[in-house]
Structures are given as structure tokens and as C-alpha cells.
N, C-alpha and C. Protein backbone atom coordinates (compact mmCIF):
# COMPACT_ATOMS: atom_id res chain seq x y z
N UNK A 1 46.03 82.71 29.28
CA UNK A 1 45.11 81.58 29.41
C UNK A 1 45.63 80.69 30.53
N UNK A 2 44.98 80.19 31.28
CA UNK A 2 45.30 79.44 32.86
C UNK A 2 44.63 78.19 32.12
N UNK A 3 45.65 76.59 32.48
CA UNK A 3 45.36 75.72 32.57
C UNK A 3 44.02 75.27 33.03
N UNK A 4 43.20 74.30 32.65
CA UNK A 4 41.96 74.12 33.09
C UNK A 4 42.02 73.35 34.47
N UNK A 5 40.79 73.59 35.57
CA UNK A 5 41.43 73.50 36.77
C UNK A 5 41.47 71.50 37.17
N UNK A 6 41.18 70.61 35.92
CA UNK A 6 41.10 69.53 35.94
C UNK A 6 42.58 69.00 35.62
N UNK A 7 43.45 69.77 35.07
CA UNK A 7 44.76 69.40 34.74
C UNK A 7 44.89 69.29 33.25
N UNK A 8 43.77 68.72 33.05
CA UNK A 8 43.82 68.18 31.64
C UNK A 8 43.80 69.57 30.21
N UNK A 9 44.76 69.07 29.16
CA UNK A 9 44.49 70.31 28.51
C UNK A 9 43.19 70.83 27.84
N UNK A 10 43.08 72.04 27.47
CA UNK A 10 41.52 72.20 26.61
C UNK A 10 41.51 71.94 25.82
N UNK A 11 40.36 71.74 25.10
CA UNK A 11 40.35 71.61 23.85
C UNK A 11 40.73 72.14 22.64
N UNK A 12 41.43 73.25 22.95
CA UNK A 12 41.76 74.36 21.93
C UNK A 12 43.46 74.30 21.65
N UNK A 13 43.92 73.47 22.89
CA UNK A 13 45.27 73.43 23.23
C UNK A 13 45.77 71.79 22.59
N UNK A 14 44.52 70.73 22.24
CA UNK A 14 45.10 69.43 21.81
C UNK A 14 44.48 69.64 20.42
N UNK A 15 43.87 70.59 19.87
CA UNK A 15 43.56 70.66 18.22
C UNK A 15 44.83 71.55 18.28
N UNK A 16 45.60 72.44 18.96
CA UNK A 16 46.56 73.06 18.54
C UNK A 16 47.91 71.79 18.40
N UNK A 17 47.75 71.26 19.20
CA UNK A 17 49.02 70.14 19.36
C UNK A 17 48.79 69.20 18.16
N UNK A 18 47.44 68.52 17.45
CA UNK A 18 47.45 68.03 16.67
C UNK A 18 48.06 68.93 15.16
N UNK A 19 47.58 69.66 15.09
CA UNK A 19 47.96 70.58 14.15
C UNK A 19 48.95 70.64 13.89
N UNK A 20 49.90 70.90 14.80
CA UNK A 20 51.19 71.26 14.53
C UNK A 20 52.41 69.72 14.61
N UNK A 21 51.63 68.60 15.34
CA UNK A 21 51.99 67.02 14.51
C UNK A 21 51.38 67.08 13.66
N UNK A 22 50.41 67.03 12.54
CA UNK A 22 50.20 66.79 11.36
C UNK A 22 51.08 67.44 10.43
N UNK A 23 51.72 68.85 10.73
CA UNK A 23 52.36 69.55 9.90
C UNK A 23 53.87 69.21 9.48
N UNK A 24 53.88 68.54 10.68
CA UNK A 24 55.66 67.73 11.22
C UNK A 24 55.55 66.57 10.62
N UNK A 25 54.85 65.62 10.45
CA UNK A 25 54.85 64.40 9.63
C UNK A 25 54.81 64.25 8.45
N UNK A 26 53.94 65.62 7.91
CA UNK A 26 53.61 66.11 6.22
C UNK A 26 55.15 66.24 5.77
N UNK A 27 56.35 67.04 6.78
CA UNK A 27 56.85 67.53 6.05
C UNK A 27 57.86 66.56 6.26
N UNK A 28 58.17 65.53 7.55
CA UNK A 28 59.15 64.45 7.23
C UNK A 28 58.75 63.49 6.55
N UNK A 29 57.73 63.60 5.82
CA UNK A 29 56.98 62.44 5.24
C UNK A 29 57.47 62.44 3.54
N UNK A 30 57.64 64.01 3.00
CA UNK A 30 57.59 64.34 1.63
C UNK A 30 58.98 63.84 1.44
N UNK A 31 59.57 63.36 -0.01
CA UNK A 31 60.55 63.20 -0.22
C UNK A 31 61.21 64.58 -0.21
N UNK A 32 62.85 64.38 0.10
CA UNK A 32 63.51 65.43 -0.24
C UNK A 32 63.41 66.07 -1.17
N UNK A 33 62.84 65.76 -2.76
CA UNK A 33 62.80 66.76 -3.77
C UNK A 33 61.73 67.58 -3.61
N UNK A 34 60.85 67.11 -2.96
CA UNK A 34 59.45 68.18 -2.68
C UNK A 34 59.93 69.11 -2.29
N UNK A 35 60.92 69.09 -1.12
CA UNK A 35 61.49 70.25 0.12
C UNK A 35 62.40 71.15 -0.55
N UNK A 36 63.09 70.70 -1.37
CA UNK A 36 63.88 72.04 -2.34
C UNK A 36 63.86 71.44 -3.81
N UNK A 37 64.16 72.91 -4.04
CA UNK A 37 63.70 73.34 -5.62
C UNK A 37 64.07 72.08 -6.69
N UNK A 38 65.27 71.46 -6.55
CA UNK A 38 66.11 70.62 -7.52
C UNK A 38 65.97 69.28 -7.35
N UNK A 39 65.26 68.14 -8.45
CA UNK A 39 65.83 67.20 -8.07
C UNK A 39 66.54 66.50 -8.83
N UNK A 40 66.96 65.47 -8.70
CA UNK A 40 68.09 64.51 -9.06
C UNK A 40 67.69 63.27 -9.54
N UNK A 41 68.08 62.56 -10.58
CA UNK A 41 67.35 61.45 -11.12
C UNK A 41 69.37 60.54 -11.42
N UNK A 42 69.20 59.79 -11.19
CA UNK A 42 70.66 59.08 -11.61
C UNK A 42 70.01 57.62 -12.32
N UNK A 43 70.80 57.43 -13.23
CA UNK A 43 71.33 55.91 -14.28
C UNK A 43 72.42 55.35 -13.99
N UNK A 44 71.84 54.02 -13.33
CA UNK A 44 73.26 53.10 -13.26
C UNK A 44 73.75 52.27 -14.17
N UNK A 45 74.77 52.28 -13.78
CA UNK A 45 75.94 50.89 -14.88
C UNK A 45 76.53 50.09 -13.53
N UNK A 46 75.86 49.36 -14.50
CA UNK A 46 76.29 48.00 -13.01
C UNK A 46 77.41 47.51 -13.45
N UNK A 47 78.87 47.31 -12.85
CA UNK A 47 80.03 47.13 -13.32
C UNK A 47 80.68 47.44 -14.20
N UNK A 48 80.49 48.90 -13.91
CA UNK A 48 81.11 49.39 -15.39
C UNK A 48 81.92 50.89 -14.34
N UNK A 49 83.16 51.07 -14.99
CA UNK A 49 83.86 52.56 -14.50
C UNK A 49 84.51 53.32 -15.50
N UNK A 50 84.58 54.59 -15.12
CA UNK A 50 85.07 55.56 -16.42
C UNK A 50 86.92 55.51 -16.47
N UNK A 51 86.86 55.33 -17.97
CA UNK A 51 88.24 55.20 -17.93
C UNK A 51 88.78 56.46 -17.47
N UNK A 52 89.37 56.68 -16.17
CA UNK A 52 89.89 57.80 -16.00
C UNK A 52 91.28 58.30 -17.05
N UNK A 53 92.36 57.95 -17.42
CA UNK A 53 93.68 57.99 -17.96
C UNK A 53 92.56 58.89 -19.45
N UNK A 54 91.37 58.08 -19.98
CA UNK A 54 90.84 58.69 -20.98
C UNK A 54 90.38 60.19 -20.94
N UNK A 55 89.62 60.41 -19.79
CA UNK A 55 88.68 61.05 -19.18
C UNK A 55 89.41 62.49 -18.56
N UNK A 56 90.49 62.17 -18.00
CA UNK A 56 91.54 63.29 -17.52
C UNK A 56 92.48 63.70 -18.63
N UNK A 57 92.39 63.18 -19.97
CA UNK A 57 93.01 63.53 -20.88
C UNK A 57 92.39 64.80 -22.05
N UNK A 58 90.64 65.35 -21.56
CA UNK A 58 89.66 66.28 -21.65
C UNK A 58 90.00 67.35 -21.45
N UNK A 59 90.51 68.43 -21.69
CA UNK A 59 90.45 69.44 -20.94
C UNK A 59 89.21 69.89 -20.16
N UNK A 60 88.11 68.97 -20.59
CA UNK A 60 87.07 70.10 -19.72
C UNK A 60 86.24 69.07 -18.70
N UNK A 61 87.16 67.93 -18.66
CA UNK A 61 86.31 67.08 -17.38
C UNK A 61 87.52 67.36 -16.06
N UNK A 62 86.91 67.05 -15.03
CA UNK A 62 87.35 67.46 -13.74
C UNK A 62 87.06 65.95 -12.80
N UNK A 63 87.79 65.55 -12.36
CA UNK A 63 87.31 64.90 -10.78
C UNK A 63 87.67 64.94 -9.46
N UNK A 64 87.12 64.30 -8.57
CA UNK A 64 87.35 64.47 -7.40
C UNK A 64 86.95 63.53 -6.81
N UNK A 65 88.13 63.15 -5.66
CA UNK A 65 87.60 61.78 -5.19
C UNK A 65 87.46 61.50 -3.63
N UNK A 66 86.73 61.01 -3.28
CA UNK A 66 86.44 61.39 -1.38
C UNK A 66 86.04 60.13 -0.72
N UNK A 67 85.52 59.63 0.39
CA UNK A 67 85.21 58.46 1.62
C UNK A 67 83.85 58.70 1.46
N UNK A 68 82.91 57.70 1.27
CA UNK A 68 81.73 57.91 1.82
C UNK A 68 81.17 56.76 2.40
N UNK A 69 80.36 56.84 3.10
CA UNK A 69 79.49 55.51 3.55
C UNK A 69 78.75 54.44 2.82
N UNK A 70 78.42 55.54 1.87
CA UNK A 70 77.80 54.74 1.20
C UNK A 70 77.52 54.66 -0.21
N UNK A 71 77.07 53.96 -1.32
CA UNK A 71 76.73 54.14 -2.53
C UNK A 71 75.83 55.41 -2.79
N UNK A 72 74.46 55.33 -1.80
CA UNK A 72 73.92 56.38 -2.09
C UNK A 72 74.32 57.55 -1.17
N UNK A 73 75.27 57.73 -0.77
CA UNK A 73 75.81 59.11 0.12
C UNK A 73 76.86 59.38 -1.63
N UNK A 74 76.83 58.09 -2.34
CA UNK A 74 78.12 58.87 -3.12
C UNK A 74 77.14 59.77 -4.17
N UNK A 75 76.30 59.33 -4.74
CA UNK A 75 75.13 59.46 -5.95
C UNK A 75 74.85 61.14 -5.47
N UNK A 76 74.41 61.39 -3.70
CA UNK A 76 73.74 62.75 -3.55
C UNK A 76 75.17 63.70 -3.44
N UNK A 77 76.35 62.73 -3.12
CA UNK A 77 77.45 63.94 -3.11
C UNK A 77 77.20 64.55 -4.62
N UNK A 78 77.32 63.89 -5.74
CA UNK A 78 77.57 64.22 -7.00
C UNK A 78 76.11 64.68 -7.18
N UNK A 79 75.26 64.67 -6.90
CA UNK A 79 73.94 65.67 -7.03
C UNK A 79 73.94 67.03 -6.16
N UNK A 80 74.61 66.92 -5.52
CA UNK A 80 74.52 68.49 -4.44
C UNK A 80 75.93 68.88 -4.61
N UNK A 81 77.11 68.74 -4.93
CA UNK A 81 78.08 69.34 -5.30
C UNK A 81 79.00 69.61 -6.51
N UNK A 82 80.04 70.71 -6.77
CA UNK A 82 81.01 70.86 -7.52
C UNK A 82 81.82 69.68 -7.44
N UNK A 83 82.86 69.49 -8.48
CA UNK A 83 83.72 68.73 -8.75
C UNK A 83 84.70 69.68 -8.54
N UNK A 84 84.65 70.51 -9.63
CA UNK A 84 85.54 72.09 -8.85
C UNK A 84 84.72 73.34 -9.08
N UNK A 85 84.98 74.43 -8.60
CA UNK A 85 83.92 75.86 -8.90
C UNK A 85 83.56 76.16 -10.46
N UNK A 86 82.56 76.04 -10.72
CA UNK A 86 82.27 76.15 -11.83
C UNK A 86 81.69 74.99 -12.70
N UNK A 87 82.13 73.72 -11.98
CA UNK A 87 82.11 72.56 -12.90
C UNK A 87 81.37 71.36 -12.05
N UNK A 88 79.76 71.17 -12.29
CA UNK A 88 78.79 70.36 -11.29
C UNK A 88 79.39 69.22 -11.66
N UNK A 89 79.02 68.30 -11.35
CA UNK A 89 79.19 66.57 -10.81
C UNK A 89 78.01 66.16 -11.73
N UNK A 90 78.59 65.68 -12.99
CA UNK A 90 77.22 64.92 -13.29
C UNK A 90 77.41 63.52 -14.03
N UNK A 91 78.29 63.18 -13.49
CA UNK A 91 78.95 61.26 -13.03
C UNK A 91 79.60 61.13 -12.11
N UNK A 92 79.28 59.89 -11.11
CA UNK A 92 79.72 59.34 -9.85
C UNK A 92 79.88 58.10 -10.22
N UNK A 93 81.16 57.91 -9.91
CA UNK A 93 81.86 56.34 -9.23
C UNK A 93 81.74 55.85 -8.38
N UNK A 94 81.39 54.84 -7.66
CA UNK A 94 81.38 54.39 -6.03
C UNK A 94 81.90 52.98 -6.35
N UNK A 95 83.15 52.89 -6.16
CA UNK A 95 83.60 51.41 -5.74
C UNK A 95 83.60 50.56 -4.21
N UNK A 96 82.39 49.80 -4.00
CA UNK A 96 82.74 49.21 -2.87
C UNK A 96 83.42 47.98 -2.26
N UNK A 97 84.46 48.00 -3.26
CA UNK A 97 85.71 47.25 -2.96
C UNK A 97 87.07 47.79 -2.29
N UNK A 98 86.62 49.04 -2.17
CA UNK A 98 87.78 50.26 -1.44
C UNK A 98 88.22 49.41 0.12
N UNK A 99 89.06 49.85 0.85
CA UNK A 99 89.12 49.15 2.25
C UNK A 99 88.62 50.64 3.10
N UNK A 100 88.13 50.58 3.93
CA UNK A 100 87.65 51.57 4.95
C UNK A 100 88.50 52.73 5.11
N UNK A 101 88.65 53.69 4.72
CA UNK A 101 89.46 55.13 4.97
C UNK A 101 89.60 55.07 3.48
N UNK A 102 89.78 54.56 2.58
CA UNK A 102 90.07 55.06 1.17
C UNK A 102 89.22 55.28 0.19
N UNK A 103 89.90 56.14 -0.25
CA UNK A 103 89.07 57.20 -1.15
C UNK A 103 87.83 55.78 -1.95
N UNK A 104 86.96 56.09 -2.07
CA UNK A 104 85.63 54.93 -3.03
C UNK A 104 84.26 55.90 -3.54
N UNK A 105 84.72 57.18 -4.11
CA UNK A 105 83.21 57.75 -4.37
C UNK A 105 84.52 58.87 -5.22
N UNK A 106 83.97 58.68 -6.82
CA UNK A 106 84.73 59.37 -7.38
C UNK A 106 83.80 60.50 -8.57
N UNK A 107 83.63 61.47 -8.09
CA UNK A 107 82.77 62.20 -8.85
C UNK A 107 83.51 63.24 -10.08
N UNK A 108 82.73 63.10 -11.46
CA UNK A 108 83.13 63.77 -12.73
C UNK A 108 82.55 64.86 -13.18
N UNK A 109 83.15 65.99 -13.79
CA UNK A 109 82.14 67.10 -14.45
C UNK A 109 83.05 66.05 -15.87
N UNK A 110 82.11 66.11 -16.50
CA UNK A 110 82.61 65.19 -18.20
C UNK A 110 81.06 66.34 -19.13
N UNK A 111 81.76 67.19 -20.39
CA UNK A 111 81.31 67.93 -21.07
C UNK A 111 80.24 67.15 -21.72
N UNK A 112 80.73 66.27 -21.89
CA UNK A 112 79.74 65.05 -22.73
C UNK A 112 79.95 63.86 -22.74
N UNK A 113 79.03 62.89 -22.96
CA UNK A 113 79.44 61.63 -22.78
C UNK A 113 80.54 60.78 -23.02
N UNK A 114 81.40 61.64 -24.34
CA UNK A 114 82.27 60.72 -24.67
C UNK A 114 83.70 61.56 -24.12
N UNK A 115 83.35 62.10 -23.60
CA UNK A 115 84.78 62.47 -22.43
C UNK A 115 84.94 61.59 -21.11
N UNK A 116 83.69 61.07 -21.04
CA UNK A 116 83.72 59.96 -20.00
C UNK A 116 83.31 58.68 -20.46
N UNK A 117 84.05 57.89 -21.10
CA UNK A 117 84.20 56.75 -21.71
C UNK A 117 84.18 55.80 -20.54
N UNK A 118 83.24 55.07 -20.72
CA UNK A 118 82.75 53.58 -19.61
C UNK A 118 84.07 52.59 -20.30
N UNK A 119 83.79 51.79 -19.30
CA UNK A 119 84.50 50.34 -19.62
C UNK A 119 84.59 49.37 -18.34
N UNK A 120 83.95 48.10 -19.03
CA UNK A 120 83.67 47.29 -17.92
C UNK A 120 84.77 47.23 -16.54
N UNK A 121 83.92 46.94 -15.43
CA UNK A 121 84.39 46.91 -14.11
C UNK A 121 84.20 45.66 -13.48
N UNK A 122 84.82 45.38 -12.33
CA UNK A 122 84.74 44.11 -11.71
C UNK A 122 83.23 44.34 -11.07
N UNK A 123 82.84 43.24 -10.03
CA UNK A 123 81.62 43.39 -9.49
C UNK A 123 81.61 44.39 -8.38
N UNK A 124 81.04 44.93 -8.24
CA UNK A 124 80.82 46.20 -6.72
C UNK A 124 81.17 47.60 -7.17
N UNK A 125 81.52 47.72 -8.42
CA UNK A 125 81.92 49.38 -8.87
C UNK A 125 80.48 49.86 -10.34
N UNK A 126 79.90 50.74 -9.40
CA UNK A 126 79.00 50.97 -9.79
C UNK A 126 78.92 52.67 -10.79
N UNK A 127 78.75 53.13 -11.73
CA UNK A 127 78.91 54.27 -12.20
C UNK A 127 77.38 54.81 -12.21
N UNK A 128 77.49 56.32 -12.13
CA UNK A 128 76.04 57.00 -12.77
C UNK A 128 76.28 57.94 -12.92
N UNK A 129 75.08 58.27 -14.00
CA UNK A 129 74.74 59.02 -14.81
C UNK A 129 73.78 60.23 -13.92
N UNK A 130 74.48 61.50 -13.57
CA UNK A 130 73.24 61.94 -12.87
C UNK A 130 72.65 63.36 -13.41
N UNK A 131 71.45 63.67 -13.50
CA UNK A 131 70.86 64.37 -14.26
C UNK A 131 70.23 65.26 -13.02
N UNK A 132 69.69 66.71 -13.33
CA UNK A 132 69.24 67.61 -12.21
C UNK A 132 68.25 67.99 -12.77
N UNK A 133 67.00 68.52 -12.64
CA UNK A 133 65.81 68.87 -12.89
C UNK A 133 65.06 69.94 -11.88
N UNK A 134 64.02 70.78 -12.35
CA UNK A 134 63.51 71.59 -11.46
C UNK A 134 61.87 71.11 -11.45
């Protein structure tokens, strides 16, 4: 097909260009759970953190603790990853009282609730509860 000799494109070539922006906006438009299979629903505790000394005393809870940017970079770490192989993330810590380079996003596999025993926190340490769904 040769350009039309006006420069301008045809008509067949800007319904193709629309098309394929409408399809690009649909799909940065949908939330992330639309786009894959799993999503993620989290419950907060506003100043509240898991007694770890309790919690690591479980044999079957696990944690792991890492840097993140942010509260909600900590919430999707513990929705999209292991704590260790075998054992999902389904409580996150995020203290943002950490100083910059130190560890502030502390994610739990806890068997059940009462392997991860809450107990009040100062202000800025936030816990959740995160649940996965299809």
C-alpha cells in the first residue's frame, strides 16, 4: 500500500491507529487484578505490630525482612512473594519510622492467626492482614 499522494494518512490507516490506542488505554486503564489471575485484598492495623520473639517461637511461621519505598510496595511484596519456598506471605509489617537503607517491610507466613499475635505499636507501623483470591 503507497501512502496517499496528499501526505496525509488514509482512512483505513487512522481507524487502524485508533484501534490499536483504544486497546492500549483499555489495558493501562484496568486495574492490575483484571491483568492476572490473582488478586489481593489486605486489612490494616493501624499501630499495631506482630510480636515477633512470640511469632518466631512457631515452628511454622517464617519471616523476612527487606527496604522498600513504600507502604504499599511493602503490602504487594507480601502479595506476590514467598517468605521462604513453600511458605506465602500472608502478613506484612511496614514501619515508617526505619531511617533510609534499613530494613522497614517485614513480611510473615503465620499458620494462623494466633501464631502472629498483634500488639500495639507506636504511630507509623502499620500491620496487614493479606488475603489472595482468584
Amino acid at each position: 500500500m503507497f501512502p496517499p499522494e496528499s501526505g496525509r494518512p488514509s482512512p483505513w490507516t487512522l481507524r487502524l491507529l485508533v484501534s490499536a490506542a483504544a486497546v492500549v488505554i483499555t489495558l493501562v486503564s484496568l486495574p492490575v487484578s483484571a491483568v492476572e489471575p490473582e488478586t489481593c485484598f489486605s486489612r490494616q492495623h493501624q499501630n499495631a505490630i506482630v510480636n515477633v520473639r512470640q511469632a518466631l517461637n512457631r515452628p511454622s511461621t517464617a519471616m523476612d525482612a527487606r527496604v522498600v519505598r513504600s507502604e504499599r510496595d511493602c503490602v504487594l511484596a507480601c502479595c506476590s512473594e514467598e517468605v521462604k519456598p513453600g511458605a506465602k506471605c500472608n502478613m506484612a509489617v511496614f514501619n515508617a519510622n526505619k531511617h533510609a537503607g534499613d530494613d522497614n517491610c517485614f513480611l510473615f507466613h503465620c499458620q494462623t492467626e494466633q501464631d502472629c499475635p498483634l500488639m500495639k505499636a507506636q504511630d507509623g507501623i502499620n500491620t496487614y492482614d493479606i488475603y489472595k483470591g482468584e
